[in-house]
N, C-alpha and C. Protein backbone atom coordinates (compact mmCIF):
# COMPACT_ATOMS: atom_id res chain seq x y z
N UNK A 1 91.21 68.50 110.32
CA UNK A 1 91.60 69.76 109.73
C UNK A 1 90.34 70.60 109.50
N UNK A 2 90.00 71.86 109.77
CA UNK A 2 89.15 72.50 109.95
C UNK A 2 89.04 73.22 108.24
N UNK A 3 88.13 73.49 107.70
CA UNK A 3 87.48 73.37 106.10
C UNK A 3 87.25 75.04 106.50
N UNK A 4 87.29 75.93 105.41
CA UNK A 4 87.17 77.38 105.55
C UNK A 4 86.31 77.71 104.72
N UNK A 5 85.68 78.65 104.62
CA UNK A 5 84.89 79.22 103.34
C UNK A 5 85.84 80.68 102.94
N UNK A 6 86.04 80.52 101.79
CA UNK A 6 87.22 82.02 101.19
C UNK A 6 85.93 83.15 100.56
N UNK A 7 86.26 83.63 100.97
CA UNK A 7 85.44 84.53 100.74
C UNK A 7 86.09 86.46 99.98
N UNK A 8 86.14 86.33 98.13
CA UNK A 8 87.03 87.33 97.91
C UNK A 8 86.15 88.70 97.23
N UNK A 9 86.46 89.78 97.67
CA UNK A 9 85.32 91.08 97.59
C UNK A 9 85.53 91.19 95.68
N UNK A 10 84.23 91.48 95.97
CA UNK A 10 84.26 91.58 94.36
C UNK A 10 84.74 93.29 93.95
N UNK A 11 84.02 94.19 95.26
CA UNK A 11 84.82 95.50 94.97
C UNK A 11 86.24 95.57 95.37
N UNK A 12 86.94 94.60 96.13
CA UNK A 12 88.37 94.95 96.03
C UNK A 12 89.01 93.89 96.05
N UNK A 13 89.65 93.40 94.49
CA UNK A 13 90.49 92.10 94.81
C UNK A 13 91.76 91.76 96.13
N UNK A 14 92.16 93.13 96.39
CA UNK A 14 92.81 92.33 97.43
C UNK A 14 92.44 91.96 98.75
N UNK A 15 91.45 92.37 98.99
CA UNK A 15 90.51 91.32 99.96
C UNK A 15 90.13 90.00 100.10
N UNK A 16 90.71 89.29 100.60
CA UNK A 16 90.10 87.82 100.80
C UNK A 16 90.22 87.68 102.18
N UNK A 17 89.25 86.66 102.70
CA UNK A 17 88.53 86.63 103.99
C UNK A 17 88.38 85.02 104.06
N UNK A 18 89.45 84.01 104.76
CA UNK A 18 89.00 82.85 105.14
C UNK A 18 88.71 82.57 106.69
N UNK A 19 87.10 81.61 106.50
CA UNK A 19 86.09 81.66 107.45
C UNK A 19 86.40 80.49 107.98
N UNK A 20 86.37 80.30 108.91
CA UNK A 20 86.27 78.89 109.69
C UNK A 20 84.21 78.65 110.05
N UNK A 21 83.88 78.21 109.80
CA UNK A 21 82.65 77.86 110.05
C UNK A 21 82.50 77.52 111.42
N UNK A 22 82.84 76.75 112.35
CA UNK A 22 82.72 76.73 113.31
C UNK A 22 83.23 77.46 114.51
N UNK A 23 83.60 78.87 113.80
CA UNK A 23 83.12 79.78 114.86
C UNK A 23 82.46 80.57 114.72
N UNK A 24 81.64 81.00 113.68
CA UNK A 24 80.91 81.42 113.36
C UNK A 24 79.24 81.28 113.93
N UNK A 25 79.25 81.87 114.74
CA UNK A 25 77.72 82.13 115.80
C UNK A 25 76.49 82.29 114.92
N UNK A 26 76.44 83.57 114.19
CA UNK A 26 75.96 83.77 113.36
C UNK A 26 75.94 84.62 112.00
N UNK A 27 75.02 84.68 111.19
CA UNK A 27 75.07 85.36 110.39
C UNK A 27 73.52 85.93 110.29
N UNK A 28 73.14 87.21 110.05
CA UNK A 28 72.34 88.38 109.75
C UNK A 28 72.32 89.40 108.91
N UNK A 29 71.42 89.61 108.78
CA UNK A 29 71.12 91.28 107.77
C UNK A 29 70.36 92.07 108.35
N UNK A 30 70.91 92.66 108.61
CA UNK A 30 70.84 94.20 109.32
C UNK A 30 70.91 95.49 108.44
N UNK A 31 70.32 96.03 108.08
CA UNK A 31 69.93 97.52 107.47
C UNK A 31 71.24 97.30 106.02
N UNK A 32 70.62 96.41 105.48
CA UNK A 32 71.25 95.91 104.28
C UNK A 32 73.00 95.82 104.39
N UNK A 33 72.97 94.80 105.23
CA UNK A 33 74.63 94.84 105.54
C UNK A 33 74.50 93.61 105.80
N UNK A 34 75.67 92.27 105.26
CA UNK A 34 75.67 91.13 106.29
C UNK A 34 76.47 91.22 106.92
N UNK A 35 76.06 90.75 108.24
CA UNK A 35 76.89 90.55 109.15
C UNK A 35 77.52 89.08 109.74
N UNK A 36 78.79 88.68 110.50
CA UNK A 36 79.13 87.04 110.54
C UNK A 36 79.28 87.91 111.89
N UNK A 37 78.99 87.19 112.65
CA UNK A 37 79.16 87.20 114.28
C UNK A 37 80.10 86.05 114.84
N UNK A 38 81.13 86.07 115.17
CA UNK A 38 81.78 84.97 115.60
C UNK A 38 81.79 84.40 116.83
N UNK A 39 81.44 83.48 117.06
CA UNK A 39 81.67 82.83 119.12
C UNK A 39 82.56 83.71 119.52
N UNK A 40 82.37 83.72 121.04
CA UNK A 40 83.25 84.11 121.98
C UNK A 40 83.55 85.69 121.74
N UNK A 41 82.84 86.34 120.88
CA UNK A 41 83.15 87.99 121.03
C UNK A 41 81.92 88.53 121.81
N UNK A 42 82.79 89.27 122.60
CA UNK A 42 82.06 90.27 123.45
C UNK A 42 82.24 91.57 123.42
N UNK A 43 82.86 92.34 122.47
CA UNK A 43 83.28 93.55 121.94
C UNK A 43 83.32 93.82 120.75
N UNK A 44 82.77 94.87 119.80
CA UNK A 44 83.50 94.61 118.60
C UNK A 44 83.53 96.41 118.21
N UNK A 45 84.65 96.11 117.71
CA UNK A 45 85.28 97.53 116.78
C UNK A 45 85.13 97.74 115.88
N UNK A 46 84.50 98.79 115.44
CA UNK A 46 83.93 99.63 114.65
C UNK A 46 85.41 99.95 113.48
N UNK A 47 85.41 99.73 112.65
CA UNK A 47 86.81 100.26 111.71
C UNK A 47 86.29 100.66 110.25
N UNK A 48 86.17 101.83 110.04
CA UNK A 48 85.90 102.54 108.50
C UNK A 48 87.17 102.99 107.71
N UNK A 49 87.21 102.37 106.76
CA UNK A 49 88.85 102.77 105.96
C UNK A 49 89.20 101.45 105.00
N UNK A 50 89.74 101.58 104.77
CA UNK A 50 90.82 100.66 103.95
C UNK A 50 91.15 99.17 104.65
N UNK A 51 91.69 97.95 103.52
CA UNK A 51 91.53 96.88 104.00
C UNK A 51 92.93 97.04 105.40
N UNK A 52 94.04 97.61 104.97
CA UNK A 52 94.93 97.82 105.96
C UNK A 52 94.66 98.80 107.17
N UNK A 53 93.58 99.64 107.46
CA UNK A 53 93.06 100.12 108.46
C UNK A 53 92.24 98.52 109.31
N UNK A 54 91.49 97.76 108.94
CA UNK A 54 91.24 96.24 109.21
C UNK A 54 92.37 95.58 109.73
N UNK A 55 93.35 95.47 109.35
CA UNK A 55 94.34 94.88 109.44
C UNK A 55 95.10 95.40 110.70
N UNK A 56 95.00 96.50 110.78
CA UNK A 56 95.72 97.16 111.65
C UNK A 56 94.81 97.10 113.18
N UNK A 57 93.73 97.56 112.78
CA UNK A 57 92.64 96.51 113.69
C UNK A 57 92.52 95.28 114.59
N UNK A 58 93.21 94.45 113.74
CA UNK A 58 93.16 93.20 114.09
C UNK A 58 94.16 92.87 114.90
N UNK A 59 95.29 93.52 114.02
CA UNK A 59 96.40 92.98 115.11
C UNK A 59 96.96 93.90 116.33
N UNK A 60 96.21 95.17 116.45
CA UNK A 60 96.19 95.63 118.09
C UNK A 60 95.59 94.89 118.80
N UNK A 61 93.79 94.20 118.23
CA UNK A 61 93.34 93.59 119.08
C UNK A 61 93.78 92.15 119.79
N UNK A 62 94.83 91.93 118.42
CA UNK A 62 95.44 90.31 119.05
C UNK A 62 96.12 90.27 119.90
């Protein structure tokens, strides 16, 4: 069974974010931002807005 890290925003409780660690490529800081890079992406989308603008994000791209 694969172990997650939860990860919940302190500026917006209804944000929570569970990580699988092993897909996770990497992680960085970049111009004071972290970033998680996940395996196997070769594109990534830019999304400014709300956690449901994310969401909405996600599941066009799925």
């Amino acid at each position: 069974m694969a172990r997650f890290v939860k990860f919940s925003s302190a500026a917006d409780p209804r944000l929570e974010v569970h990580i699988n660690p092993a897909e996770v490529a990497a992680v960085r800081d970049s111009h004071g931002k972290t970033m998680i890079i996940f395996r196997g992406v070769a594109v990534t989308e830019n999304v400014v807005g709300t956690v449901a603008s994310v969401v909405a994000a996600l599941e066009a791209a799925g």
